[in-house]
C-alpha atoms as a PDB file:
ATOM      1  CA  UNK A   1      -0.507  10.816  -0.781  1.00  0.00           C
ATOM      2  CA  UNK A   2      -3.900  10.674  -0.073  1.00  0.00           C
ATOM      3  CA  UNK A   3      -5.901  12.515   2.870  1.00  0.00           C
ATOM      4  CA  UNK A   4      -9.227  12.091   4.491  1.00  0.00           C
ATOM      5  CA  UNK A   5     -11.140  13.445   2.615  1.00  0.00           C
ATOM      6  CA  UNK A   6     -10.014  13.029  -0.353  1.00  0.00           C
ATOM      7  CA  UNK A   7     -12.027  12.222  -3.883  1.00  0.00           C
ATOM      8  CA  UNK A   8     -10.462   8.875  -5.318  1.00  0.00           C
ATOM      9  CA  UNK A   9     -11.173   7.440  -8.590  1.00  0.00           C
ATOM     10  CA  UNK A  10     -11.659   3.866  -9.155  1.00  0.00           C
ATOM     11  CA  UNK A  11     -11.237   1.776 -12.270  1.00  0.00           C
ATOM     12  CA  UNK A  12     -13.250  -1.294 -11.456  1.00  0.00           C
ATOM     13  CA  UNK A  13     -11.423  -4.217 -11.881  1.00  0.00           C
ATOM     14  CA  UNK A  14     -10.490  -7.816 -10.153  1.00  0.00           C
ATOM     15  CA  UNK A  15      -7.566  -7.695  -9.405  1.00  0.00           C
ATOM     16  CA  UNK A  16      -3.819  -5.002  -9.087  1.00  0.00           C
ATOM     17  CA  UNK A  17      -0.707  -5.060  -9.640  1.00  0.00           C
ATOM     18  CA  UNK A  18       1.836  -6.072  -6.722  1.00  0.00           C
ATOM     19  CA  UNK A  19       2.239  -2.461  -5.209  1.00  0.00           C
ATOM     20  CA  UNK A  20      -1.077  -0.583  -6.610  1.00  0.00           C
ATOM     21  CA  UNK A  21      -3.775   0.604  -4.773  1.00  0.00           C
ATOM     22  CA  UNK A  22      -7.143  -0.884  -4.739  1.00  0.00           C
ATOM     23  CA  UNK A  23     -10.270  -0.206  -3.350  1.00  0.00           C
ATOM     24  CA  UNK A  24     -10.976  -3.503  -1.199  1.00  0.00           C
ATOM     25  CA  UNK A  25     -13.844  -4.821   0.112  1.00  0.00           C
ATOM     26  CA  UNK A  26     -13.505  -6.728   3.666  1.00  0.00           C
ATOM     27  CA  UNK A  27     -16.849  -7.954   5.048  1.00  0.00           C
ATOM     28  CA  UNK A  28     -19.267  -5.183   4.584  1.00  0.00           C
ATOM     29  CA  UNK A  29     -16.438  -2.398   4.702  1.00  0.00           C
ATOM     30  CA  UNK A  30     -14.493  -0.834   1.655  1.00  0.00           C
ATOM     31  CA  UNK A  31     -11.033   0.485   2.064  1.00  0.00           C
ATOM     32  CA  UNK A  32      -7.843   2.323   0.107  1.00  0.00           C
ATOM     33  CA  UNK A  33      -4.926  -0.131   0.758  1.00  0.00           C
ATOM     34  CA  UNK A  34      -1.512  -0.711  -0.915  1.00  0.00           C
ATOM     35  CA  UNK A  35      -1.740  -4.463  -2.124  1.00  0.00           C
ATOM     36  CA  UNK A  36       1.111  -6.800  -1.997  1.00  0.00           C
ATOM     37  CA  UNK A  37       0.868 -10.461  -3.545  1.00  0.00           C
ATOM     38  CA  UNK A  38       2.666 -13.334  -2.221  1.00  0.00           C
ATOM     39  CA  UNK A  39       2.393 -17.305  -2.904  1.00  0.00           C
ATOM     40  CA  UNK A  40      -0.394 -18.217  -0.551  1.00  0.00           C
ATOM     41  CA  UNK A  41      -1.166 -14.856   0.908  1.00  0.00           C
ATOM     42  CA  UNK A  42      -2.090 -11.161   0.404  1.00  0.00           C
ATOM     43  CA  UNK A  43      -1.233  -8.170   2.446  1.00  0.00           C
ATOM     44  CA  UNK A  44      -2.738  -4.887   2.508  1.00  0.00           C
ATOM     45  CA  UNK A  45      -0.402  -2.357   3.692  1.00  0.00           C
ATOM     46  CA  UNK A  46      -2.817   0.856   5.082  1.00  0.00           C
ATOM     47  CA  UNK A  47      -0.857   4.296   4.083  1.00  0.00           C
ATOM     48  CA  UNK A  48      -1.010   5.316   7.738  1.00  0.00           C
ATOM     49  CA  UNK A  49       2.207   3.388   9.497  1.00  0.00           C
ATOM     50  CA  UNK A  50       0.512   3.765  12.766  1.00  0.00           C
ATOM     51  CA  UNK A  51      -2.148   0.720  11.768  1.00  0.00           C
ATOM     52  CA  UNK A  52      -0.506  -2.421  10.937  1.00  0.00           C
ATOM     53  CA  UNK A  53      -0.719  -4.475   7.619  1.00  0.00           C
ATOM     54  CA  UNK A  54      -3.845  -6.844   6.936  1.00  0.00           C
ATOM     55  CA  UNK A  55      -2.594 -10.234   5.923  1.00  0.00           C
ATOM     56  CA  UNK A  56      -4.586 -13.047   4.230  1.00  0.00           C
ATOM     57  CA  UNK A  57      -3.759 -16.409   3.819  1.00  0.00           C
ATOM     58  CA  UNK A  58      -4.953 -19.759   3.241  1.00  0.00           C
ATOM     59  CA  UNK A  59      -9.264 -19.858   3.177  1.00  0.00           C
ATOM     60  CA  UNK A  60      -9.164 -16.138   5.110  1.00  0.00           C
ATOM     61  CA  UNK A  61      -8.130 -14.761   1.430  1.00  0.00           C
ATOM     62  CA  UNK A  62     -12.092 -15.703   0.886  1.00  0.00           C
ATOM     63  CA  UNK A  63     -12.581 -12.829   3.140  1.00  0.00           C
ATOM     64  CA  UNK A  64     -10.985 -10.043   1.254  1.00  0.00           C
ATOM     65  CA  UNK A  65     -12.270  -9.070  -2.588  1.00  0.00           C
ATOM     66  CA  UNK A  66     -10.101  -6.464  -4.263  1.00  0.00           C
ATOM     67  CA  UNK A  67     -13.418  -4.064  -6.364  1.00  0.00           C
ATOM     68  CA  UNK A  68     -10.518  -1.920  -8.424  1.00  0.00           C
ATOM     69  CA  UNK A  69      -7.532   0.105  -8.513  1.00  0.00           C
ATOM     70  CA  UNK A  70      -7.469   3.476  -7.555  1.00  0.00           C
ATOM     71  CA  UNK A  71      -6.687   5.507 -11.009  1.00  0.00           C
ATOM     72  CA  UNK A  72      -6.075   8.889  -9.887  1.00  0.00           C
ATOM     73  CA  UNK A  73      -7.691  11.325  -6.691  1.00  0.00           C
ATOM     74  CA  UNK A  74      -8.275  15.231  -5.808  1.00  0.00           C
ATOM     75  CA  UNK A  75      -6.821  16.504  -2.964  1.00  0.00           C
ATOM     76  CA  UNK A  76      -9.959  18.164  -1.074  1.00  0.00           C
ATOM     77  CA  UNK A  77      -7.581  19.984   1.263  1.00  0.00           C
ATOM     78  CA  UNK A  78      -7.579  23.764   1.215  1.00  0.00           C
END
């Protein structure tokens, strides 16, 4: 699982697998997120269940831009 705070690797690349993590780039804003594929949409299920899933469909999939999955991260708790 991983923690604020955390160091994640990324392997740049367009796009996941249904069910990786990726490093995704909304608007101006990048952010960890589980990715799940569907015809016609995309959601991006945050780690935390207390925030709800981002979904994209239709022209608002234009809004999201998957920058690569997340390879492998150190756990900066002590």
């Amino acid at each position: 699982r991983i923690l604020d705070g955390d160091i994640v690797y990324i392997r740049k690349q367009p796009d996941v697998e249904n069910g990786e993590i990726a490093a995704v780039l909304i608007g101006d804003e990048a952010t960890l997120k589980r990715v799940y594929k569907y015809p016609g949409q995309v959601v991006l299920q945050p780690a935390n269940p207390k925030y709800a899933p981002m979904i994209y469909a239709g022209e608002s999939i234009n809004d999201m831009r998957i920058l690569g999955k997340a390879v492998f991260f150190v756990s900066m708790v002590k």
